[in-house]
N, C-alpha and C. Protein backbone atom coordinates (compact mmCIF):
# COMPACT_ATOMS: atom_id res chain seq x y z
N UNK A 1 105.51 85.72 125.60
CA UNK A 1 106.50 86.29 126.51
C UNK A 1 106.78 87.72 126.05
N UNK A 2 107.03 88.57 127.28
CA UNK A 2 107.01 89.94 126.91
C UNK A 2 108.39 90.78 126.83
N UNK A 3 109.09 91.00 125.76
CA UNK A 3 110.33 91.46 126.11
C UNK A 3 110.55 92.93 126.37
N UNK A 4 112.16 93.74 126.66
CA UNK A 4 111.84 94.92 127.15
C UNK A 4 110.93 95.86 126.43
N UNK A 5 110.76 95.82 124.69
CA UNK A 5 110.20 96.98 124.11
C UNK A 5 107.99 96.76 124.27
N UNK A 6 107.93 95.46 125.32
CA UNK A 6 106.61 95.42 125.11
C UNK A 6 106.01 94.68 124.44
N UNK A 7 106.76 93.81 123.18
CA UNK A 7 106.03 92.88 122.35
C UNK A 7 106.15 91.54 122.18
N UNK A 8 105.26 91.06 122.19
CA UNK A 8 105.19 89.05 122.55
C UNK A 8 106.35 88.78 121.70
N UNK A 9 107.31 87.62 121.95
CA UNK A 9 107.99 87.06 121.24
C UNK A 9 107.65 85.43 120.69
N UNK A 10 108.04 85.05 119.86
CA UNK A 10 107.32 84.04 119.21
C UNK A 10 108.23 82.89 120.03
N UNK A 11 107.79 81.96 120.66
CA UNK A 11 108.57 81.01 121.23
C UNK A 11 109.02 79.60 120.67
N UNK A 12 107.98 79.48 119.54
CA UNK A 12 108.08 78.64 118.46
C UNK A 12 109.14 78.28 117.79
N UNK A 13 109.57 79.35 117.19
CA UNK A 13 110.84 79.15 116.65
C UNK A 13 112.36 79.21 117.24
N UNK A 14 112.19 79.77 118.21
CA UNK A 14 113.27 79.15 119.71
C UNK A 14 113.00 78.26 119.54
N UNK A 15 112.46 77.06 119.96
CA UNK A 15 112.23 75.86 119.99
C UNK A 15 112.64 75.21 118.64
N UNK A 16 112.11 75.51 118.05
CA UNK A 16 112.66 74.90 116.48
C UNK A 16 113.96 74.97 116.29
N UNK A 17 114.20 76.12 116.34
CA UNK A 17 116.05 76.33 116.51
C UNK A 17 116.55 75.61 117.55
N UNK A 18 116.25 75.72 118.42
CA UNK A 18 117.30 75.02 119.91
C UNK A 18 116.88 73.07 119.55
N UNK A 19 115.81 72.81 118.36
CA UNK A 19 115.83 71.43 117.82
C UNK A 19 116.77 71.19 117.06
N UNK A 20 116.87 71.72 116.24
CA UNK A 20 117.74 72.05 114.70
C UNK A 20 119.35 71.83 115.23
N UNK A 21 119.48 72.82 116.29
CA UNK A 21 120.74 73.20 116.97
C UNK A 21 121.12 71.11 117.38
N UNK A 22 120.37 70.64 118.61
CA UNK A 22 120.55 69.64 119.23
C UNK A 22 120.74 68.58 118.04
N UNK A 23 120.07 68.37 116.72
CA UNK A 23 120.33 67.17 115.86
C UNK A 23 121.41 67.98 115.15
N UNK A 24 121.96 68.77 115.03
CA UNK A 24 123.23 69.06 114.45
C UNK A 24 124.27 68.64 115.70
N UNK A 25 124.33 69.20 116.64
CA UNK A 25 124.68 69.48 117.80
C UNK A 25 125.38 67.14 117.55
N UNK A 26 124.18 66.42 117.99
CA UNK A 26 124.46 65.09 117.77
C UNK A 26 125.23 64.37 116.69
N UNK A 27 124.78 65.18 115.20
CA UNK A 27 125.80 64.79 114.13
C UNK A 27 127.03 65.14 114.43
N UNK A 28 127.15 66.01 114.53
CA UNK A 28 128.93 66.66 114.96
C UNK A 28 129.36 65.51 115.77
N UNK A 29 129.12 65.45 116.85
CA UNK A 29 129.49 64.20 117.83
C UNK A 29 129.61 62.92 117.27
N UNK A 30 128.69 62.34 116.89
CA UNK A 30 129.02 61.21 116.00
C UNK A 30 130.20 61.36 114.82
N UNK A 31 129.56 62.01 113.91
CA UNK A 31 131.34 62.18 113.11
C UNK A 31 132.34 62.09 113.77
N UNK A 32 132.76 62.36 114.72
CA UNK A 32 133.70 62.99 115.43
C UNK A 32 134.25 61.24 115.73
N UNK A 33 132.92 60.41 116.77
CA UNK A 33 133.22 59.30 116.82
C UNK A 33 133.57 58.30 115.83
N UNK A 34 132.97 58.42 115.01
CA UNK A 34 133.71 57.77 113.65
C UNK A 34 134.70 58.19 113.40
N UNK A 35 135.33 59.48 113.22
CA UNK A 35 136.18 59.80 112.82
C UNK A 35 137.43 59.10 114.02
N UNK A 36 137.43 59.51 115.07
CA UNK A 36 138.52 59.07 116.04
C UNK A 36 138.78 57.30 115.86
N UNK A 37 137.52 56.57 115.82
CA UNK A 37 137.57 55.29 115.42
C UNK A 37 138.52 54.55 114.16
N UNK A 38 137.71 55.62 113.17
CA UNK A 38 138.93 55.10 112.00
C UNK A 38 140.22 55.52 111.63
N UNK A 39 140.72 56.62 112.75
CA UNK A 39 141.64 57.03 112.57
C UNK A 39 142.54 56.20 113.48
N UNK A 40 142.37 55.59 114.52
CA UNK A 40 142.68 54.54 115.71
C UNK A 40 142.85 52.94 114.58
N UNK A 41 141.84 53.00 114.21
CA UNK A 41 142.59 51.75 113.30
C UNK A 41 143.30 52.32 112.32
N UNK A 42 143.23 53.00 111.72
CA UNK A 42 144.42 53.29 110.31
C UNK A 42 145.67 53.35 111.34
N UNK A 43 145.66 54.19 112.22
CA UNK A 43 146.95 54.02 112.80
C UNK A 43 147.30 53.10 113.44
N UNK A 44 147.06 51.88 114.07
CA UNK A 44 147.10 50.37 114.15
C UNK A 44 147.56 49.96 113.04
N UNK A 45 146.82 49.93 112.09
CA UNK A 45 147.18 49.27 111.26
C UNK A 45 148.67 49.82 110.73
N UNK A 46 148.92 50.84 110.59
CA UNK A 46 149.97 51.45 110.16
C UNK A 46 151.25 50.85 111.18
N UNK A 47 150.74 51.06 111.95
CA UNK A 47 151.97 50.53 113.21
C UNK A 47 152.65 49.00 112.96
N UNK A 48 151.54 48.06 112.98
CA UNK A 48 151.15 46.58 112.71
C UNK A 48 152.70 46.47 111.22
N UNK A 49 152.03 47.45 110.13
CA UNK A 49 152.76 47.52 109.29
C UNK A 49 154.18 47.72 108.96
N UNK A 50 154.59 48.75 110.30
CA UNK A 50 155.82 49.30 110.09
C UNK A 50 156.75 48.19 111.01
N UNK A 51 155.66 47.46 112.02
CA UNK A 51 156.74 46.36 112.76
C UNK A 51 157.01 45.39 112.15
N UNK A 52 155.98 44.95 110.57
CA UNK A 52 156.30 44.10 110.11
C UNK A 52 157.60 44.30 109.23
N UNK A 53 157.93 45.47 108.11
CA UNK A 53 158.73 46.00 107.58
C UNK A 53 159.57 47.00 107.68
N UNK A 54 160.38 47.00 108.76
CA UNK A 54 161.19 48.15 109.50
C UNK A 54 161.96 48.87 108.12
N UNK A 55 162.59 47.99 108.12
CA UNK A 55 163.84 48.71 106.97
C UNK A 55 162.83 49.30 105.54
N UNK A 56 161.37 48.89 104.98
CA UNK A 56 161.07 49.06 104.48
C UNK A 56 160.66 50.81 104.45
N UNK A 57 160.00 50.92 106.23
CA UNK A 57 159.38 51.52 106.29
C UNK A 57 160.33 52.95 106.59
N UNK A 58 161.64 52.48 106.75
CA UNK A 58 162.37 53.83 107.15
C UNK A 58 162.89 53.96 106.04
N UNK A 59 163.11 53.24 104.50
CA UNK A 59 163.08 53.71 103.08
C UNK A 59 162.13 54.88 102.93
N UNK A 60 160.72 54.19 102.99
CA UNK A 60 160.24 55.07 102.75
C UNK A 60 159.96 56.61 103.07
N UNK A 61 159.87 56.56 104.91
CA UNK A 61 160.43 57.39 105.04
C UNK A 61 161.69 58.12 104.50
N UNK A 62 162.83 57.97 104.21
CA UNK A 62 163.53 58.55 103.59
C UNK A 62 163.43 59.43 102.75
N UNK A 63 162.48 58.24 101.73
CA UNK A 63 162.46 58.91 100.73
C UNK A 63 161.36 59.72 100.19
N UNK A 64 160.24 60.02 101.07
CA UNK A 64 159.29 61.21 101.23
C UNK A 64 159.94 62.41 101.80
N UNK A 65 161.24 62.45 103.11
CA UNK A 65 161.37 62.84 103.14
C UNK A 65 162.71 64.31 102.46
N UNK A 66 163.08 63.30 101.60
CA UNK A 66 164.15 63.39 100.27
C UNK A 66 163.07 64.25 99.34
N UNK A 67 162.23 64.13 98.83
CA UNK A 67 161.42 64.61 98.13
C UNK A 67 160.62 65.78 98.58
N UNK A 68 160.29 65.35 99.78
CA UNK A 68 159.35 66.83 100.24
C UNK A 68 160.81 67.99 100.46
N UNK A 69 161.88 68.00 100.82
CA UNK A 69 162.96 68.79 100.84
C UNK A 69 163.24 68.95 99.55
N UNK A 70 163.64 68.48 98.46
CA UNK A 70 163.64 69.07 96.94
C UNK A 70 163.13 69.60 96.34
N UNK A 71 161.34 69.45 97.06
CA UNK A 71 160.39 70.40 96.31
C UNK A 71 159.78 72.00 97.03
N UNK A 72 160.46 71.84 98.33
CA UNK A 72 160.11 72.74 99.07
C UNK A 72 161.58 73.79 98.95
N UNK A 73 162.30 73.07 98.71
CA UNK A 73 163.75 74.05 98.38
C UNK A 73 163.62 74.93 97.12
N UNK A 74 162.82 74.70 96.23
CA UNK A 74 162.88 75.63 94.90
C UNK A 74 162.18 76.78 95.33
């Protein structure tokens, strides 16, 4: 293929790249699906958790949030 200055361009490695690109291109996507997956159950599960132990769970809350304010105040 001939570009404006006149000289063949190698098409080969377009191709190689626009391969390279597409199996990256697919990993990203997949992570992504795993990732949304296990983040959908941790947070289930978390939920599951906090209906089982209300009062527990608003201790704790409390008291992360007692702590993250004492250390962010200095």
């Amino acid at each position: 293929m001939n570009n404006q200055t006149g000289t063949t361009m190698d098409t080969s490695t377009d191709d190689h790249h626009d391969g390279r690109f597409e199996a990256l291109k697919h990993r990203a996507i997949d992570a992504k699906d795993v990732a949304m997956t296990r983040g959908s159950a941790l947070i289930a599960r978390a939920s599951d958790t906090i209906r089982a132990n209300p009062l527990a769970a608003v201790g704790i809350a409390f008291g992360v949030g007692y702590l993250g304010m004492r250390l962010l105040r200095r």
